[in-house]
Protein backbone atom coordinates (compact mmCIF):
# COMPACT_ATOMS: atom_id res chain seq x y z
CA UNK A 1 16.49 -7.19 98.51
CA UNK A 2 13.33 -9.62 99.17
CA UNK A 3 11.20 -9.63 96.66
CA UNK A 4 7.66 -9.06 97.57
CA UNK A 5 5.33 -12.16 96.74
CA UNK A 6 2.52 -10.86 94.57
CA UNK A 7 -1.21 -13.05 94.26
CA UNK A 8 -2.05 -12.38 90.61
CA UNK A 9 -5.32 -11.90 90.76
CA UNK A 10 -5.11 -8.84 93.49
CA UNK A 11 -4.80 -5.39 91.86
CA UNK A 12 -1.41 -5.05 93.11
CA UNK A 13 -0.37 -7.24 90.76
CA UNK A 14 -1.45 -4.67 87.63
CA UNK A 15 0.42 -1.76 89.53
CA UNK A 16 3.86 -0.51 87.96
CA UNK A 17 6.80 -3.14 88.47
CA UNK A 18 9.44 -0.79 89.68
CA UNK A 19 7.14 0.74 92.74
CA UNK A 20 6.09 -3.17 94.20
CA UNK A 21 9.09 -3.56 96.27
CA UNK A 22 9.46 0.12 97.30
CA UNK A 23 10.86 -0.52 101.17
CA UNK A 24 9.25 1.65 103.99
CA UNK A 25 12.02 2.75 106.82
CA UNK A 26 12.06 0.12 110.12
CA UNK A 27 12.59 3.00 112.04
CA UNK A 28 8.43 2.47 112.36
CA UNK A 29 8.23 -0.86 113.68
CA UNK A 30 11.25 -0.40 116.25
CA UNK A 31 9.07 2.62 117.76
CA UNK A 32 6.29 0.38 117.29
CA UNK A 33 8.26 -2.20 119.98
CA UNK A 34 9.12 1.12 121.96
CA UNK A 35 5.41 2.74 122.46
CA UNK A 36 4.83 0.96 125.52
CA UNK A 37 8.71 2.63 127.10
CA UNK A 38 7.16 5.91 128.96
CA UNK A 39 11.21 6.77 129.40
CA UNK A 40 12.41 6.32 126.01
CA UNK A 41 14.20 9.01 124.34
CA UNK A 42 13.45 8.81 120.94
CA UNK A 43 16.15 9.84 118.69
CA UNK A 44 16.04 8.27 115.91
CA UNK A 45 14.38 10.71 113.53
CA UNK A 46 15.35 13.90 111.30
CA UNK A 47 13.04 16.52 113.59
CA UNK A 48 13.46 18.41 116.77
CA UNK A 49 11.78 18.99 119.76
CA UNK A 50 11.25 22.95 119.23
CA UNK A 51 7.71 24.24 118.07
CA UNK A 52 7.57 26.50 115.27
CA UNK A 53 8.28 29.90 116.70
CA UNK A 54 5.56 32.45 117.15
CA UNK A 55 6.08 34.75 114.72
CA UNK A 56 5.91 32.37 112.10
CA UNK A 57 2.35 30.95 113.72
CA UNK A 58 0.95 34.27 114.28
CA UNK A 59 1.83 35.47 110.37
CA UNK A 60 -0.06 31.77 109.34
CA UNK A 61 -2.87 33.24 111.85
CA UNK A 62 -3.19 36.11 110.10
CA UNK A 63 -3.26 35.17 106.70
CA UNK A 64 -6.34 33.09 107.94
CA UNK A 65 -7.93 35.70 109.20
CA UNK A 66 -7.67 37.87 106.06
CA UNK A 67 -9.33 35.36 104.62
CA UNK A 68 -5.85 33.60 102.52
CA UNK A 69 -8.06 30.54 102.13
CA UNK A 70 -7.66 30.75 98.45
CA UNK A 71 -5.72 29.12 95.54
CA UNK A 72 -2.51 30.71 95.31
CA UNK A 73 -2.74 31.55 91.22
CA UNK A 74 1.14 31.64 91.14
CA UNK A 75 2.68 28.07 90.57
CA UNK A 76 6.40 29.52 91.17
CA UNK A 77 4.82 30.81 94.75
CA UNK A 78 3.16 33.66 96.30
CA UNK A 79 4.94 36.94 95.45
CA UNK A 80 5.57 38.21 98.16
CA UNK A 81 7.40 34.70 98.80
CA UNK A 82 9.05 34.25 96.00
CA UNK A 83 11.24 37.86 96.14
CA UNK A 84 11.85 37.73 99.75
CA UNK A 85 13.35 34.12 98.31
CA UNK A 86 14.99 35.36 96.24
CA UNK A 87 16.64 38.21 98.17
CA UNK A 88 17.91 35.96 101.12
CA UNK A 89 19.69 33.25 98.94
CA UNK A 90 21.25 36.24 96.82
CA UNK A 91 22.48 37.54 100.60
CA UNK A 92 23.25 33.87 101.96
CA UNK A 93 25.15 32.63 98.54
CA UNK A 94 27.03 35.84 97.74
CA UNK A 95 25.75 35.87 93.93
CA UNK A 96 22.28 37.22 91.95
CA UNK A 97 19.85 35.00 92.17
CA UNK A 98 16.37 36.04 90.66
CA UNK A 99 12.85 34.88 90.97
CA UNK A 100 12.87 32.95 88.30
CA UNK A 101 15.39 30.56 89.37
CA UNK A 102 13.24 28.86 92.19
CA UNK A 103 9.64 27.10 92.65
CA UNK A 104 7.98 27.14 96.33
CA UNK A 105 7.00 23.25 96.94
CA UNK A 106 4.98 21.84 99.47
CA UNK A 107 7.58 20.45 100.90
CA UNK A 108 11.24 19.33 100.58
CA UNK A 109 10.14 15.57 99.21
CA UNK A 110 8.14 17.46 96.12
CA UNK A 111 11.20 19.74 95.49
CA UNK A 112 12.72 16.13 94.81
CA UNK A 113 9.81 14.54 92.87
CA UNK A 114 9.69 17.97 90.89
CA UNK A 115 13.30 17.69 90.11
CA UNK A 116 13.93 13.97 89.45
CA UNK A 117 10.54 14.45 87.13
CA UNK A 118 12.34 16.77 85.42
CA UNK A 119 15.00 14.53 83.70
CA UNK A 120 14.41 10.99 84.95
CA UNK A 121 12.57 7.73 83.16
CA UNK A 122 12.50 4.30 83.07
CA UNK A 123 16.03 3.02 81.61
CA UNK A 124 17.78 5.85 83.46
CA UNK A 125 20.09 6.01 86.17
CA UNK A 126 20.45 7.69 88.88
CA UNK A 127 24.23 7.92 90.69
CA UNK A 128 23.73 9.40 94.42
CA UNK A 129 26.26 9.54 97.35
CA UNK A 130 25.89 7.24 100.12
CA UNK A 131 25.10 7.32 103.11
CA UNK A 132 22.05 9.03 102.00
CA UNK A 133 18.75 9.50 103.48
CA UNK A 134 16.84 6.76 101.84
CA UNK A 135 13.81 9.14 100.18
CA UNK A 136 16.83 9.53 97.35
CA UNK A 137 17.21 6.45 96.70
CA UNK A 138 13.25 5.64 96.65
CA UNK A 139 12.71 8.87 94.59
CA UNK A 140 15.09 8.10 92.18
CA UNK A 141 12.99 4.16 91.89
CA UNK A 142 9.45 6.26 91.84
CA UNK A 143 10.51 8.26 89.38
CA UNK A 144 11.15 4.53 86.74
CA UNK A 145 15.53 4.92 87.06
CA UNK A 146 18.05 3.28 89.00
CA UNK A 147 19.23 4.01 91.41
CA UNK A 148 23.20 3.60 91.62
CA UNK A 149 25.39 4.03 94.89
CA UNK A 150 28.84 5.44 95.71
CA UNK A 151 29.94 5.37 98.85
CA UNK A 152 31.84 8.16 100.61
CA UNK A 153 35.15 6.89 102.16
CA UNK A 154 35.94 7.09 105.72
CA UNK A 155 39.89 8.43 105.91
CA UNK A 156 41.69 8.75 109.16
CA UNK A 157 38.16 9.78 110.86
CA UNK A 158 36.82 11.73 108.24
CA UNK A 159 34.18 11.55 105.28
CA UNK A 160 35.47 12.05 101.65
CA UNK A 161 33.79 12.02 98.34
CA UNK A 162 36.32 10.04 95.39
CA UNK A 163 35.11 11.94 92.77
CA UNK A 164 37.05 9.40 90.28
CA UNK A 165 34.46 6.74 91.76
CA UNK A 166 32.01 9.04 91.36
CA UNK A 167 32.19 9.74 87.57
CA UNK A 168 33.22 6.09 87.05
CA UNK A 169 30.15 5.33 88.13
CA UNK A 170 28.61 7.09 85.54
CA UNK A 171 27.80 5.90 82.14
CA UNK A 172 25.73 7.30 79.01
CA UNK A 173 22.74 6.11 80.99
CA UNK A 174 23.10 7.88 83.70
CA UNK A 175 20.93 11.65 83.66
CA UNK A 176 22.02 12.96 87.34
CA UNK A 177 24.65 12.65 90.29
CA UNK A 178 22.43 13.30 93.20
CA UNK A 179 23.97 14.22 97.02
CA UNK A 180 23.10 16.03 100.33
CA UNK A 181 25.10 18.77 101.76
CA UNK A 182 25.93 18.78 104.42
CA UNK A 183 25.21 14.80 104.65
CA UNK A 184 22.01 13.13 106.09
CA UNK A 185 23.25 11.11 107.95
CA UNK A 186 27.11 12.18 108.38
CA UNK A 187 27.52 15.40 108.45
CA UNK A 188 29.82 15.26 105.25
CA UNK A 189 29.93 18.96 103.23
CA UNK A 190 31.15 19.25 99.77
CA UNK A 191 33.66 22.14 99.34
CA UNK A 192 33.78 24.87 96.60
CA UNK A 193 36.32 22.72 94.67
CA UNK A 194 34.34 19.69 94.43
CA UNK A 195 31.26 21.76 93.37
CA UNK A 196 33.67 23.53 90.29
CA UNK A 197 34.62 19.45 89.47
CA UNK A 198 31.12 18.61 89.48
CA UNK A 199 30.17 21.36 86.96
CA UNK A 200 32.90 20.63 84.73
CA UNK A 201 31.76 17.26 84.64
CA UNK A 202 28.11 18.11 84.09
CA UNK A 203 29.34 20.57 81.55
CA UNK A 204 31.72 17.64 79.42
CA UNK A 205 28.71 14.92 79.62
CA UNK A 206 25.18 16.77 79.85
CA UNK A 207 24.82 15.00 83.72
CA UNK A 208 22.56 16.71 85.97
CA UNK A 209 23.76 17.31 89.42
CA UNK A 210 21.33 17.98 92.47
CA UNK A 211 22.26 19.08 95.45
CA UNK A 212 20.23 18.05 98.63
CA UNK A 213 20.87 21.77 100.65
CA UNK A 214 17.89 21.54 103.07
CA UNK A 215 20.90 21.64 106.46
CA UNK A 216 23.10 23.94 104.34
CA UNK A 217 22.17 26.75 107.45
CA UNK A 218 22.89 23.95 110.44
CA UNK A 219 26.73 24.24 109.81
CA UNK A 220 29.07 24.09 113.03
CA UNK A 221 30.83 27.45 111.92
CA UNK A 222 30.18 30.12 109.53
CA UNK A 223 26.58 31.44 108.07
CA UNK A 224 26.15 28.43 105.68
CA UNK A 225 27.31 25.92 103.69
CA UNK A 226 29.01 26.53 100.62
CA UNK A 227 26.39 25.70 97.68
CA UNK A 228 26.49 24.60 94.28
CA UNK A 229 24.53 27.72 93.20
CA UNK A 230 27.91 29.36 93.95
CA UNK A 231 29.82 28.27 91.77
CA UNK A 232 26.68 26.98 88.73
CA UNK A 233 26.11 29.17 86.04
CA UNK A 234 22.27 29.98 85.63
CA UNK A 235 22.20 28.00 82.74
CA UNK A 236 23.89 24.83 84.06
CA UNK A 237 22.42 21.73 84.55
CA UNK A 238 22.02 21.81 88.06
CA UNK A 239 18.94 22.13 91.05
CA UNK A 240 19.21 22.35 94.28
CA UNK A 241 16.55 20.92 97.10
CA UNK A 242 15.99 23.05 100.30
CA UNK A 243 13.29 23.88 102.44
CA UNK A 244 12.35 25.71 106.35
CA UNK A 245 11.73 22.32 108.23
CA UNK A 246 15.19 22.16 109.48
CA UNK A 247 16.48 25.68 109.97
CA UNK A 248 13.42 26.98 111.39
CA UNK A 249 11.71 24.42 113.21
CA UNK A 250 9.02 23.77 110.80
CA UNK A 251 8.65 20.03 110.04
CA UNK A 252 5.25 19.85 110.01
CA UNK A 253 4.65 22.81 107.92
CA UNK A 254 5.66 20.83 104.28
CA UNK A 255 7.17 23.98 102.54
CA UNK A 256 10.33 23.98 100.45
CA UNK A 257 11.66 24.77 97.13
CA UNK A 258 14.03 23.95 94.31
CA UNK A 259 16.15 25.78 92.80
CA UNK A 260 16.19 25.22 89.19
CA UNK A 261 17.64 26.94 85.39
CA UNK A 262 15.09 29.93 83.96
CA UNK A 263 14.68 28.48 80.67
CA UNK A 264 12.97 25.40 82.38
CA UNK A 265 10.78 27.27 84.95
CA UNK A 266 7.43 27.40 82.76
CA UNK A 267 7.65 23.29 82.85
CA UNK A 268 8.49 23.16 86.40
CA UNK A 269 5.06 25.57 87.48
CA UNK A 270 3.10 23.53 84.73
CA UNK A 271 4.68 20.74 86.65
CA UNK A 272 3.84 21.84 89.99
CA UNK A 273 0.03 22.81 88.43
CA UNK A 274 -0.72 19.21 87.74
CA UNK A 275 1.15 17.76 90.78
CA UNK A 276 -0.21 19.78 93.63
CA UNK A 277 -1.55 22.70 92.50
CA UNK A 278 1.00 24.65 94.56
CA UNK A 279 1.36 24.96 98.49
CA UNK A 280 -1.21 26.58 100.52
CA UNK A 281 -1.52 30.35 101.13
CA UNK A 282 -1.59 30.62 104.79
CA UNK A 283 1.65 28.36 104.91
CA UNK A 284 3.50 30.43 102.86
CA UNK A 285 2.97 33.74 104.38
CA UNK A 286 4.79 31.30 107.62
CA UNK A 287 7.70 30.54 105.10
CA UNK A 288 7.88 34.46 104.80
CA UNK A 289 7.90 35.02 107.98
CA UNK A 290 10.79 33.07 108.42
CA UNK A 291 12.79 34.30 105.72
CA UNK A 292 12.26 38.25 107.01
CA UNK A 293 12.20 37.97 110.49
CA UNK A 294 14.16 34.59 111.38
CA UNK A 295 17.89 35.30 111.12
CA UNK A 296 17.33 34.64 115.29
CA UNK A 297 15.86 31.62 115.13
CA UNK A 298 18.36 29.74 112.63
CA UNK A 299 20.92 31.09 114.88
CA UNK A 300 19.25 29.58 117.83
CA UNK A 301 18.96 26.14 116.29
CA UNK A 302 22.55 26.07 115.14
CA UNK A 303 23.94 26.82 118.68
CA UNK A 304 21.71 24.47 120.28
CA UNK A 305 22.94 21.67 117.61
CA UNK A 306 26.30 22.62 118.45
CA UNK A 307 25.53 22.17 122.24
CA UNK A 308 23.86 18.69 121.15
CA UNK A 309 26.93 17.65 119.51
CA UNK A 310 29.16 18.53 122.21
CA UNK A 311 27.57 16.67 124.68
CA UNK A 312 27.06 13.70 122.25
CA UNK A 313 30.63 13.60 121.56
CA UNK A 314 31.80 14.38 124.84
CA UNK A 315 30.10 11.39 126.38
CA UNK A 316 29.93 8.61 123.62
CA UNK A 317 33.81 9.37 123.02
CA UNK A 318 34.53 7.91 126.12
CA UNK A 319 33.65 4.62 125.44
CA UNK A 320 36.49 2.32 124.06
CA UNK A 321 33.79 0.17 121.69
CA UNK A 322 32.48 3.53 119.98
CA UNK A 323 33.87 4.36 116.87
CA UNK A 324 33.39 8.44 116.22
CA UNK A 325 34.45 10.18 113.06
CA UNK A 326 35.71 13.33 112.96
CA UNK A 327 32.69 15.99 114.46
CA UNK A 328 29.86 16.71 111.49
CA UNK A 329 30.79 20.28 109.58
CA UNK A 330 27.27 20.46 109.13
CA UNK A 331 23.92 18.99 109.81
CA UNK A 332 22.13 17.70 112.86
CA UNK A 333 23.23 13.96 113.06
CA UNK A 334 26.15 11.65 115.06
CA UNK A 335 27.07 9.22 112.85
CA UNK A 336 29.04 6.15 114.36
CA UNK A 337 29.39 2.59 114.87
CA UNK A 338 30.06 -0.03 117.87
CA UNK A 339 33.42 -1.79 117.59
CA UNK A 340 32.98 -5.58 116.81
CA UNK A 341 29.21 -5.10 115.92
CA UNK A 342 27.86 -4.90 111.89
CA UNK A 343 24.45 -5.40 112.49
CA UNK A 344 22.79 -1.90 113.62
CA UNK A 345 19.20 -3.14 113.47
CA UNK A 346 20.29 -5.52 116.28
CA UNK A 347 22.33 -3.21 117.93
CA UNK A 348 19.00 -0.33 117.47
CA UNK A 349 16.43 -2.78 118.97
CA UNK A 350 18.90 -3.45 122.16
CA UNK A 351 19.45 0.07 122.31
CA UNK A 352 15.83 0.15 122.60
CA UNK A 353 15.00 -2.68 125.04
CA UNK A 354 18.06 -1.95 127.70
CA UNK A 355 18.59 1.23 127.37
CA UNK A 356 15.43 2.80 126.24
CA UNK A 357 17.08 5.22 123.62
CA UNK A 358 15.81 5.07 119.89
CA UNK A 359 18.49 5.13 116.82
CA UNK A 360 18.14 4.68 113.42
CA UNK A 361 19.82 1.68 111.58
CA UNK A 362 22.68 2.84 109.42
CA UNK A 363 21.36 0.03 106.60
CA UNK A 364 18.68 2.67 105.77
CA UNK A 365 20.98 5.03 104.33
CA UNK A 366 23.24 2.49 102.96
CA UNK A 367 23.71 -1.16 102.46
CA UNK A 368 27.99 -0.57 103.01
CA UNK A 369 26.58 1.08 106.47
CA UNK A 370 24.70 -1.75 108.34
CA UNK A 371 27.20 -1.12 110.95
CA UNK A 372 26.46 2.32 111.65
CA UNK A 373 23.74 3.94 113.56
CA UNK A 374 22.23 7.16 113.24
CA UNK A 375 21.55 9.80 116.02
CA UNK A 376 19.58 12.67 116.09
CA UNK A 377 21.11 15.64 118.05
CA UNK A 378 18.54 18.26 117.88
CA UNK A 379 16.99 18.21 121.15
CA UNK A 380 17.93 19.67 124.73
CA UNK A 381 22.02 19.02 124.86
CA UNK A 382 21.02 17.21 128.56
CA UNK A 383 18.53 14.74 126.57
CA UNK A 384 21.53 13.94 124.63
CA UNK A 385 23.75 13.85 127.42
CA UNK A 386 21.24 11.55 128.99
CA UNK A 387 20.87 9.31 126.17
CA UNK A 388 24.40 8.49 125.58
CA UNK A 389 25.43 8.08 129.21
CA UNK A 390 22.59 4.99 129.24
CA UNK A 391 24.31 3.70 125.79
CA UNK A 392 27.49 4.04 127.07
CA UNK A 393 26.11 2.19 130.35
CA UNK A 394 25.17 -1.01 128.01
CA UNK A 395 28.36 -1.44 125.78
């Protein structure tokens, strides 16, 4: 990494050292090159082109009407929130889980702050599974740890986790094994057994593991994926991230939650207290909305994913020079690379210029993946048709 030259006698120079070279995605200054395209078809972020439902803008409506301007006294969440929470994962996961085993956020990105917070400081480390959306890896560098990388393997098309790499790549520094599932950016979902070798390990060396679950409802087939919460005890030492943007359409909205141990609730809503002062009334009585009325709308967004990644697949896999894993369980991402070609930012920014479609780099969510490029299949399935029949037309 390039270090950032620092004048002395600026006050950047009296700033923490970890937090000076903190990168900022390039996805920014390739759209930056690609404002002035009035055709492009911009695909290289994590959002989607639906607006929030109505039902979940009229309930925010009419909680500013009543008058829900207000603090919301509760750090843990509203409480009318906070059980209709907890109802839904008990229903979605299959086992009890009770209020006090989750904290509303505002947002997904506090739910990580809030959790790497928890247990992380300077002279820690941090393992996490790559590819990985790169807020991890800058969380985990925020937060005073290191961050340390294993890499999924790629076996005869499909994404594995080597969970003897893994826990090699542990040591007694090391205070959590962080991963999304499914994957940001490939799709990858950890399975019931690797969850039950995860806890065994936490269990042996007192190693937190976090689980990234904000797609965990985007899966290809079947109501969700399978969580750690299954299989944790309520006493293990294990969180889980999640929030609505994905599943419900509501990016904008910054509401989330982690799912945490009882015993260390009262520190997380202190926490929360003295970090945000908790998320605003109006958007949570949205976030309920959702969670009572919006078994529709996840459905919705699923199937149109699906459609997205059929038409991805259907056109890009008829180019020779593309190199397609096996189709994503889970998640709303194609993940794959150009024969012959191991420089994605060059390959992104011709993408751009010829064929006026905008990827994301694979180096951002992994040095080992400079080669790969991200793409960002939740949009009309013909916009994705679209886009990869003008990438196929330049390779």
């Amino acid at each position: 990494m390039k270090r950032l030259t620092i004048d002395p006698t600026t006050a950047l120079a009296a700033i923490r050292g970890n937090l000076v070279d903190l990168e900022t995605e390039n996805i920014a200054a390739l759209a930056a090159r690609a404002a002035d395209k009035p055709d492009l078809i911009a695909l290289w972020y994590g959002e989607g082109d639906l607006v929030t439902p109505e039902y979940i803008r009229q309930a925010a409506k009419d909680a500013l009407d009543q008058g829900q301007t207000f603090y919301v006294p509760q750090m843990a969440g509203a409480p009318a929130l906070t059980a209709a929470l907890a109802a839904y994962q008990s229903d979605l996961h299959g086992v009890p889980l009770s209020e006090d085993r989750s904290t509303i956020t505002p947002g997904g990105m506090q739910a990580v702050h809030l959790a790497f917070s928890l247990i992380l400081q300077a002279g820690d480390n941090a393992v996490y599974v790559e590819p990985q959306w790169p807020n991890i890896r800058h969380a985990i560098q925020v937060a005073g740890a290191e961050p340390r990388a294993v890499s999924l393997d790629l076996v005869e098309g499909e994404w594995r986790l080597d969970l003897d790499k893994l826990f090699d790549a542990c040591d007694a520094r090391t205070k959590a094994i962080v991963f999304s599932s499914p994957s940001n950016p490939c799709g990858w979902v950890a399975d019931p057994e690797t969850y039950r070798a995860l806890i065994a390990f936490s269990r042996k060396t007192g190693i937190w593991i976090i689980s990234d679950e904000v797609y965990s409802r985007l899966m290809a087939e079947g109501r969700a994926a399978p969580s750690l919460l299954q299989v944790a005890e309520p006493e293990d030492l294990a969180m889980c991230i999640n929030g609505f943007s994905k599943a419900w359409a509501m990016t904008g909205w910054r509401i989330g939650w982690l799912n945490h141990p009882a015993s260390v609730a009262p520190v997380v809503r202190a926490m929360t207290q003295y970090m945000n002062s908790g998320t605003a009334a109006m958007i949570q009585a949205g976030a309920l909305a959702a969670l009572t009325r919006g078994e529709d709308t996840v459905t919705m967004v699923r199937d149109r994913l699906s459609a997205g990644m059929d038409a991805a697949y259907s056109v890009l896999g008829r180019a020779n020079s593309v190199v397609l894993p096996e189709r994503p369980r889970g998640g709303m991402y194609t993940f794959f690379r150009i024969e012959g070609e191991d420089d994605a930012d060059r390959s992104c920014l011709r993408m751009v210029e010829e064929a006026s479609v905008g990827l994301a780099p694979g180096g951002l969510f992994g040095r080992e993946f400079r080669g790969w490029i991200r793409m960002c299949i939740a949009r009309d399935p013909k916009e994705i048709a679209s886009a990869c029949e003008r990438l196929v037309g330049i390779l």
